[in-house]
C-alpha atoms as a PDB file:
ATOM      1  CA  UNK A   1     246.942  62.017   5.081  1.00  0.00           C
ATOM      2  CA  UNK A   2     245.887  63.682   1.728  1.00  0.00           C
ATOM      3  CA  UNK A   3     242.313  63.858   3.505  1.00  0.00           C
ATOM      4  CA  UNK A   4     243.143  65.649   6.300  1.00  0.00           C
ATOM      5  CA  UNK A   5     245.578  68.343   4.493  1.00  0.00           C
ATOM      6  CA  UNK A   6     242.784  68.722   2.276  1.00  0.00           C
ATOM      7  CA  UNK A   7     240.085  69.713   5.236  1.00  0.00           C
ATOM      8  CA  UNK A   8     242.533  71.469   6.757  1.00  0.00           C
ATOM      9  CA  UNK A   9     243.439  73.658   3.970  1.00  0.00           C
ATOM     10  CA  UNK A  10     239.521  74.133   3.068  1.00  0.00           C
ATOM     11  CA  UNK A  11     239.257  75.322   6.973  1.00  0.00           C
ATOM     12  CA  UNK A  12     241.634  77.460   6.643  1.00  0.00           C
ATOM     13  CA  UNK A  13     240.498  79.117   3.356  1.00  0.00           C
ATOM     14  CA  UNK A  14     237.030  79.704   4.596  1.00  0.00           C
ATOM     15  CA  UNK A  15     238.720  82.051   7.532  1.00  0.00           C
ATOM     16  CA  UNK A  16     239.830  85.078   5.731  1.00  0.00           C
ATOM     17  CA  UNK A  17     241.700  86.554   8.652  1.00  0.00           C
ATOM     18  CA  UNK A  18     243.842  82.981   9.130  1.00  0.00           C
ATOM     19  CA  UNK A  19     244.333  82.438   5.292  1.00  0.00           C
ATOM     20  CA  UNK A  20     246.072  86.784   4.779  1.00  0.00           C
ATOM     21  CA  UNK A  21     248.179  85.988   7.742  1.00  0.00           C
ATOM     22  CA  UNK A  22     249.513  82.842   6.499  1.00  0.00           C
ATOM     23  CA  UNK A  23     250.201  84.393   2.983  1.00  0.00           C
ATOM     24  CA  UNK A  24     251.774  87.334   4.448  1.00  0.00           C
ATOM     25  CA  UNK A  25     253.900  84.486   6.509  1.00  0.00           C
ATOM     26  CA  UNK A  26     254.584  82.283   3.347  1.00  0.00           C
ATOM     27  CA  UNK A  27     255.782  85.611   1.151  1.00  0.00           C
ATOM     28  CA  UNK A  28     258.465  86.150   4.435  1.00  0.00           C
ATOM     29  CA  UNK A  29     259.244  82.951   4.035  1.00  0.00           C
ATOM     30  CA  UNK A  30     260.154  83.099   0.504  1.00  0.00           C
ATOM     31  CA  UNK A  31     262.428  86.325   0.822  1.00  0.00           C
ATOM     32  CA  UNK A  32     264.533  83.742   3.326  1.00  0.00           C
ATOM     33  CA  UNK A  33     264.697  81.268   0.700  1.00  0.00           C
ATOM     34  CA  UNK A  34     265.598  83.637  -2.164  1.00  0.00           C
ATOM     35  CA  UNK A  35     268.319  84.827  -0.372  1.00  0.00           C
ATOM     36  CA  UNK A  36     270.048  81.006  -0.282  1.00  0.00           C
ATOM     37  CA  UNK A  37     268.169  79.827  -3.299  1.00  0.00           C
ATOM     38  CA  UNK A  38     270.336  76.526  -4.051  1.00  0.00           C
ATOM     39  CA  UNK A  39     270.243  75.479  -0.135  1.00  0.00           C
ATOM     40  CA  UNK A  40     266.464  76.085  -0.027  1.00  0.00           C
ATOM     41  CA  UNK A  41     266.035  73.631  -3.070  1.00  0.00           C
ATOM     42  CA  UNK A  42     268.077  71.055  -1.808  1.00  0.00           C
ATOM     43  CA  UNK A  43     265.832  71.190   1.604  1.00  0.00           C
ATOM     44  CA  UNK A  44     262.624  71.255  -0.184  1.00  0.00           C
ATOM     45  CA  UNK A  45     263.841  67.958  -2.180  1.00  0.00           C
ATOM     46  CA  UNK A  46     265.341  66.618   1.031  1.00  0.00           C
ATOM     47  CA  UNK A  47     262.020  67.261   2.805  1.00  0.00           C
ATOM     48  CA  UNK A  48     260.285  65.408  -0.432  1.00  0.00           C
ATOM     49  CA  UNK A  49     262.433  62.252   0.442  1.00  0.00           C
ATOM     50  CA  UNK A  50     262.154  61.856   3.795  1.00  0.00           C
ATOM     51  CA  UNK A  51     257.917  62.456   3.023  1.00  0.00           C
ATOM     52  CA  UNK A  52     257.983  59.434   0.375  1.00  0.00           C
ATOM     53  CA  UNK A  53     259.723  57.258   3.283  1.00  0.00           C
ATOM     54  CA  UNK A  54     258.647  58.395   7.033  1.00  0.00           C
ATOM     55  CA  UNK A  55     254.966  58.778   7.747  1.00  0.00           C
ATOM     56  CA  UNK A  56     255.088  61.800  10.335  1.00  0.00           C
ATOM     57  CA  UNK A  57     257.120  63.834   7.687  1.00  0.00           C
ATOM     58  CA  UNK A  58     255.104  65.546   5.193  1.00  0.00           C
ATOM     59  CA  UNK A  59     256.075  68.285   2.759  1.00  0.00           C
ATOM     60  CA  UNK A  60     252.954  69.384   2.024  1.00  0.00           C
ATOM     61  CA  UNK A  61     252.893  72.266   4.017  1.00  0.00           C
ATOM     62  CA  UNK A  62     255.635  74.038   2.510  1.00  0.00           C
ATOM     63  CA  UNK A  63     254.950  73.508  -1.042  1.00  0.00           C
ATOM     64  CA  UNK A  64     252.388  77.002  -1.092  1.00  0.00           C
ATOM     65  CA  UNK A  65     256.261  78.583  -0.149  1.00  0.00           C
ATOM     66  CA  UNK A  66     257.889  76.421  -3.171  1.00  0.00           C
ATOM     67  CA  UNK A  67     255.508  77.456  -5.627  1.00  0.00           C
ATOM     68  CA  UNK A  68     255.203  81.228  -4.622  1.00  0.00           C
ATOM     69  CA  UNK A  69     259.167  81.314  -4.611  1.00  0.00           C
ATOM     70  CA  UNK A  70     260.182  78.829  -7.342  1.00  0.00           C
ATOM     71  CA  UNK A  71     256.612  78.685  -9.302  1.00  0.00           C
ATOM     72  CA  UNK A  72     254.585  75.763 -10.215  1.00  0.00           C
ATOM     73  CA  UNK A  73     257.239  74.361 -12.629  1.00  0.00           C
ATOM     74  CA  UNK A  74     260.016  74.059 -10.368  1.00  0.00           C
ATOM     75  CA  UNK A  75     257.824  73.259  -7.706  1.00  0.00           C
ATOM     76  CA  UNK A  76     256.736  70.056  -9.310  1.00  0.00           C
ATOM     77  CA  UNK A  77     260.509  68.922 -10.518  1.00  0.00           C
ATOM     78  CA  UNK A  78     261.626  69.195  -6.837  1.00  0.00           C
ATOM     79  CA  UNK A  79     258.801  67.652  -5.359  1.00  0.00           C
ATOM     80  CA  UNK A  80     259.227  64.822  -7.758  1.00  0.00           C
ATOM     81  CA  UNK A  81     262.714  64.664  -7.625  1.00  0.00           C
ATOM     82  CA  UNK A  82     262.414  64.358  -3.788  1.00  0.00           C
ATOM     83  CA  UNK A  83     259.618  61.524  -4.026  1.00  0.00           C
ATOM     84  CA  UNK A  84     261.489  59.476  -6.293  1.00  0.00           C
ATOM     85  CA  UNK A  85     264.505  59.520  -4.383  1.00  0.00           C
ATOM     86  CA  UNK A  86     262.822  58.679  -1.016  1.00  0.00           C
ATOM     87  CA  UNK A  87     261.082  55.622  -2.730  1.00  0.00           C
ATOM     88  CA  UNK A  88     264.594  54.669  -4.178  1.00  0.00           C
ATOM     89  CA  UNK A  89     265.893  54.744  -0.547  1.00  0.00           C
ATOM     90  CA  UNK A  90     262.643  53.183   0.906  1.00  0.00           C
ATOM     91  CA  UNK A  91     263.172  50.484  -1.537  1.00  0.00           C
ATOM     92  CA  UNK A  92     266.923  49.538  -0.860  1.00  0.00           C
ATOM     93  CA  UNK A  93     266.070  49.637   3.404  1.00  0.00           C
ATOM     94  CA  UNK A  94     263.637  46.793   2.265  1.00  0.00           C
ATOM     95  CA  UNK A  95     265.901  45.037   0.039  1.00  0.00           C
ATOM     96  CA  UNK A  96     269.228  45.313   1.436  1.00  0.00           C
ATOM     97  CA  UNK A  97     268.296  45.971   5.089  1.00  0.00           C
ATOM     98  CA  UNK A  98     265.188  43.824   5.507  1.00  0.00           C
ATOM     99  CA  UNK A  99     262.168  42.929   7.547  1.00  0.00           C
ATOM    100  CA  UNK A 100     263.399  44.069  10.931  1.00  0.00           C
ATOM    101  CA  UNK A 101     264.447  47.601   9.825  1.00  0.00           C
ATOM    102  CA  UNK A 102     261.484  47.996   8.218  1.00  0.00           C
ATOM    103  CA  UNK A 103     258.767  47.114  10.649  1.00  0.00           C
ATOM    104  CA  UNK A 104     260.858  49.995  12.958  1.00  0.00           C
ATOM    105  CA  UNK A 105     259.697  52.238  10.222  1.00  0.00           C
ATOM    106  CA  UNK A 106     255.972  50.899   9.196  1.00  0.00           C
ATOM    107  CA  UNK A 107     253.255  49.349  10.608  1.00  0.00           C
ATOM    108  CA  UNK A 108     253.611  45.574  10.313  1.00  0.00           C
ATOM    109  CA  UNK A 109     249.786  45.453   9.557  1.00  0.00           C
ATOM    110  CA  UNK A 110     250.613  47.715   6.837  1.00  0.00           C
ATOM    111  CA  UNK A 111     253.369  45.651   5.475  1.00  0.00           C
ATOM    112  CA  UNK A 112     251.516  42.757   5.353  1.00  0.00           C
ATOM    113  CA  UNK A 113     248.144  43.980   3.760  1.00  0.00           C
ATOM    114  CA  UNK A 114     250.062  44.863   0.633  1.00  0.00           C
ATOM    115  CA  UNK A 115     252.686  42.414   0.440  1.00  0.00           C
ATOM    116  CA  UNK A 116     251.004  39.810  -0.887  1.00  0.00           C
ATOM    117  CA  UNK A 117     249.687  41.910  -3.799  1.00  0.00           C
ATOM    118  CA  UNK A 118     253.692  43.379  -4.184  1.00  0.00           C
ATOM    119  CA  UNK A 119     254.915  39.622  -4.987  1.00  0.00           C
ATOM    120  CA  UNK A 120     251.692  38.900  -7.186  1.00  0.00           C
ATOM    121  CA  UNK A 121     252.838  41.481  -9.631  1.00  0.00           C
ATOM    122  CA  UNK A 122     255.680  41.159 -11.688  1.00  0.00           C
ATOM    123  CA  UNK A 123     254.834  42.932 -14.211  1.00  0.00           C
ATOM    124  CA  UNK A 124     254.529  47.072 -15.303  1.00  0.00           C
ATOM    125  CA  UNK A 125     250.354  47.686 -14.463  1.00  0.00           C
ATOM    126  CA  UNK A 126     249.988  46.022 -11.338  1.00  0.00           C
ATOM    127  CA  UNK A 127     252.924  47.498  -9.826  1.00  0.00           C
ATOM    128  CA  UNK A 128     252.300  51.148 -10.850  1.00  0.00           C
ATOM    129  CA  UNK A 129     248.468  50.737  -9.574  1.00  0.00           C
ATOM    130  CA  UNK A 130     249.955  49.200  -6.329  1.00  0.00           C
ATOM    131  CA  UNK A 131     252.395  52.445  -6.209  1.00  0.00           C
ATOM    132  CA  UNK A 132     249.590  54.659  -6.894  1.00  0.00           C
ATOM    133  CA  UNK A 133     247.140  52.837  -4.623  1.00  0.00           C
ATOM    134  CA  UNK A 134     249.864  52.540  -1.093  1.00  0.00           C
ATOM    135  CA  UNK A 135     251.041  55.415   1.053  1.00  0.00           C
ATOM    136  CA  UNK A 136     254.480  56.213  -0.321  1.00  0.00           C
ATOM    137  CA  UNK A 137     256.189  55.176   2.688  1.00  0.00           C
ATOM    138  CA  UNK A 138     254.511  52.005   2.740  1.00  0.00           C
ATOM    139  CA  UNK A 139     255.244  51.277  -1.384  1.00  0.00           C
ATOM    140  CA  UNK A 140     259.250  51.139  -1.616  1.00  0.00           C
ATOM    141  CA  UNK A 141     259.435  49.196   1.661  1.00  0.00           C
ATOM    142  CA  UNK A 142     257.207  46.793   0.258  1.00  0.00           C
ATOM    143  CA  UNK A 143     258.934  46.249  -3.173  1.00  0.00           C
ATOM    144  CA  UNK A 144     262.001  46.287  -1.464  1.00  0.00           C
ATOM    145  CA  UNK A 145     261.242  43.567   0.741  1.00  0.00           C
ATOM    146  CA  UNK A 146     259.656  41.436  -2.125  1.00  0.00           C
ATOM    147  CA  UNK A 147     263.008  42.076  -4.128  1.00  0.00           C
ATOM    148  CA  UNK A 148     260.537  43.492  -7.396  1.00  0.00           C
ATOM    149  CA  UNK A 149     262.902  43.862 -10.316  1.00  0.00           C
ATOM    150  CA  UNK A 150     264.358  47.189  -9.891  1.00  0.00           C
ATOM    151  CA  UNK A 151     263.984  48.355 -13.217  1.00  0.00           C
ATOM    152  CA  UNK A 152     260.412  48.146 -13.213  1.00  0.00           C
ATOM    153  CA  UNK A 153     259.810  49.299  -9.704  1.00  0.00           C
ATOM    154  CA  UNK A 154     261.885  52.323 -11.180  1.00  0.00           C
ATOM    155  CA  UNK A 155     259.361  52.858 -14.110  1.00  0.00           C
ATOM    156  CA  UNK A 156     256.489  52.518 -11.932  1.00  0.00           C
ATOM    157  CA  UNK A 157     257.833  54.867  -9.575  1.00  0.00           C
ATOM    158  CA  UNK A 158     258.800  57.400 -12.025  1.00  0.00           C
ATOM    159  CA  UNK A 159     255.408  57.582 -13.464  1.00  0.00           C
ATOM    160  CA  UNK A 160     252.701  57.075 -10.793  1.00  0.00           C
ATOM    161  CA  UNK A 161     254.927  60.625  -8.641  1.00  0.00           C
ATOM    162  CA  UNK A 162     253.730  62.628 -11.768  1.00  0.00           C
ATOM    163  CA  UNK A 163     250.118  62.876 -11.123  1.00  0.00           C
ATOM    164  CA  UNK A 164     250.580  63.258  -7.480  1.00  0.00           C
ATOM    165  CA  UNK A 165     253.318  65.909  -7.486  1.00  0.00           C
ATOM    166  CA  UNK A 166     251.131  68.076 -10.463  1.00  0.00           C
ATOM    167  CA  UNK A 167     248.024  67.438  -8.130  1.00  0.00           C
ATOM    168  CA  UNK A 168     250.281  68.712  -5.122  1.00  0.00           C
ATOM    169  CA  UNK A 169     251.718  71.615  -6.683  1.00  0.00           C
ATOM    170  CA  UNK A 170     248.126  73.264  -8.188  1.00  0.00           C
ATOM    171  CA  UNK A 171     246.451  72.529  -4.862  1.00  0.00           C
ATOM    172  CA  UNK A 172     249.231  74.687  -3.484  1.00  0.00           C
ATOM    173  CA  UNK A 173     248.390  77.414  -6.445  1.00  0.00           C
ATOM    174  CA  UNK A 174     245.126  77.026  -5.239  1.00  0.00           C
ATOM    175  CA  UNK A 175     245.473  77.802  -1.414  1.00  0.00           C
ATOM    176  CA  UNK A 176     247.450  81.114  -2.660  1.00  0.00           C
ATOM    177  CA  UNK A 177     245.111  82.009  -4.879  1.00  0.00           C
ATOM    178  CA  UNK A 178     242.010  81.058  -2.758  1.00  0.00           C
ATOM    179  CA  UNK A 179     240.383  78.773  -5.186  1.00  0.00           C
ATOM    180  CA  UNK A 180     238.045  76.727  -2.789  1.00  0.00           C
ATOM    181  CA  UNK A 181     236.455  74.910  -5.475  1.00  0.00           C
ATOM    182  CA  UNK A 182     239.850  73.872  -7.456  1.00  0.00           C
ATOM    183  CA  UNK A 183     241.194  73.324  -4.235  1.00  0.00           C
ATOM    184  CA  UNK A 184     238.610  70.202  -3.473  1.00  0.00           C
ATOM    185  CA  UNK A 185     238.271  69.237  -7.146  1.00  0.00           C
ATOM    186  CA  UNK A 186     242.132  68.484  -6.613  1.00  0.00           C
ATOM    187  CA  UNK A 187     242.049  66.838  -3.274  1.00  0.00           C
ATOM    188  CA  UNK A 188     239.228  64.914  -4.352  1.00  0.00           C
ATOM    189  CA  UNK A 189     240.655  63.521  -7.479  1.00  0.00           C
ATOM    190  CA  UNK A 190     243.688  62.510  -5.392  1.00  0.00           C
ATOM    191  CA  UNK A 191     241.400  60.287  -3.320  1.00  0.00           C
ATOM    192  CA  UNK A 192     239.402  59.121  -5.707  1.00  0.00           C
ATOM    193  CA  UNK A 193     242.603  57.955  -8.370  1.00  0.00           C
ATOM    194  CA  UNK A 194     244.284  56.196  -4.998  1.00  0.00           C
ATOM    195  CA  UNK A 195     240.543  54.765  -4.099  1.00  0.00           C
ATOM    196  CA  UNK A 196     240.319  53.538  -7.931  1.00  0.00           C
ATOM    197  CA  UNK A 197     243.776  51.642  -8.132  1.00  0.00           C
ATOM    198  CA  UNK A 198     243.262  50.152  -4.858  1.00  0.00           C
ATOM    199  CA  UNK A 199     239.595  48.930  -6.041  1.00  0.00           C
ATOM    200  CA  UNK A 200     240.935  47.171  -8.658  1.00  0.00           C
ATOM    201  CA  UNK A 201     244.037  45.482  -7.166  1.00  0.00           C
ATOM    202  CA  UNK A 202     241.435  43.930  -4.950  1.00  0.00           C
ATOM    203  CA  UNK A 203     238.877  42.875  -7.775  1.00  0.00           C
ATOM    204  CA  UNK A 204     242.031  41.301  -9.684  1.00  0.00           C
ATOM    205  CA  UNK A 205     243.146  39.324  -6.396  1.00  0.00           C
ATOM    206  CA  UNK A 206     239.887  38.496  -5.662  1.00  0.00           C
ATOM    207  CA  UNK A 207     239.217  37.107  -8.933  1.00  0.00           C
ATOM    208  CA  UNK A 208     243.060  35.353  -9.053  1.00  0.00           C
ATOM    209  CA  UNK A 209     242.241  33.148  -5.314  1.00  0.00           C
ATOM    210  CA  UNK A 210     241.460  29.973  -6.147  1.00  0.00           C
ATOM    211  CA  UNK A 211     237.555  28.810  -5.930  1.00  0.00           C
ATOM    212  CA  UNK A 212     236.740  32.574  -7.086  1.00  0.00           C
END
C-alpha cells in the first residue's frame, strides 16, 4: 500500500499541470472543512480508524487537505489518534468476536503468516516490531485473536503509530510543497523500517525452531 501511494504521488509530482490542479482542489477543499472545523476532525480521525482496520480504506489521500487546513501538528495527533483507535477496535473484533469475524475482514493467509509470531511474543520488543512490521489491519486482528495482554499490545501500539503518522504527515508537506526528493526519502524509509522489523522477526523465529 505505502508503495503504491508513494509512486503514485511521485507520478503525480513530476506532471506539473496534474499536481496545480490538485492543490488548487485540496485548498477548496480546506475552505469546506474550515467552515465545520470540529466535524471535519472527527471525519479525518474516523477515516484514520477505519484505515488501521479495513484494507480498501486508506486515509492517505486526504492527509495533504489535513495538513494544509490543520498543519502538520494537528495533522499528526488526528492521524494518530485515528490509528490507535482502529487498532483498539481491530483488536477487540479478534478477541471478543473471534476467528470467523475476522477472516470476513482479512485474508486467512494473512492471519496465519503472522500468528504464529503474535503468540511467540509476550513480551514489549517483539510485539512492537511485529506492529511495525504487519499491515495495520492485519496487527490488532492478530493480537486480538492470540488474546496478547492488552496492556502491552496498548504500549506497542501507541509507540510503533508515531513514526508512521510523522512519516505520513511530512510526506503530505512534501506533495504540497513539491519536494520530490523528501517525498521518496520518506516513502522509502517507511519501507525500509517495515522491511527491517519484519527481517528480524524472521531471523529470531528462525533461530528459536528447534534443530536451528
Amino acid at each position: 500500500m505505502l508503495t503504491a501511494i508513494l509512486a503514485i504521488a511521485l507520478a503525480l509530482l513530476l506532471l506539473p499541470a496534474i499536481h496545480d490542479r490538485l492543490l488548487r482542489a485540496i485548498a477548496g477543499a480546506g475552505e469546506l472543512i474550515r467552515q465545520r472545523p470540529a466535524a471535519g476532525m472527527l471525519t479525518f480521525a474516523l477515516l484514520a480508524a477505519l484505515s488501521a482496520m479495513l484494507a480498501f480504506v486508506s486515509s492517505a489521500v486526504l492527509i495533504p487537505v489535513a495538513v494544509h487546513v490543520w498543519g502538520p501538528v494537528t495533522c499528526a495527533l488526528l492521524l494518530w489518534t485515528g490509528w490507535f483507535l482502529g487498532g483498539i477496535a481491530a483488536y477487540a473484533v479478534g478477541r471478543y468476536l473471534g476467528r470467523p469475524i475476522v477472516e470476513r475482514l482479512v485474508r486467512p493467509a494473512a492471519i496465519a503468516r503472522y500468528e504464529r509470531w503474535a503468540r511467540s511474543g509476550p513480551t514489549l520488543v517483539p510485539i512492537l516490531l511485529l506492529q511495525l512490521a504487519v499491515p495495520s489491519d492485519v496487527a490488532g486482528y492478530v493480537f486480538g485473536l492470540v488474546r496478547c495482554r492488552f496492556p502491552m499490545f496498548l504500549l506497542a501500539l501507541a509507540v510503533a503509530e508515531v513514526p508512521y503518522a510523522l512519516g505520513a504527515v511530512y510526506l503530505g508537506v512534501s506533495f504540497l510543497e513539491g519536494r520530490i526528493l523528501s517525498l521518496m526519502l520518506l516513502g522509502i524509509g517507511g519501507v525500509l523500517l517495515s522491511w527491517w522489523a519484519l527481517r528480524y522477526l524472521r531471523r529470531a523465529h528462525a533461530a528459536a525452531e528447534p534443530g536451528s
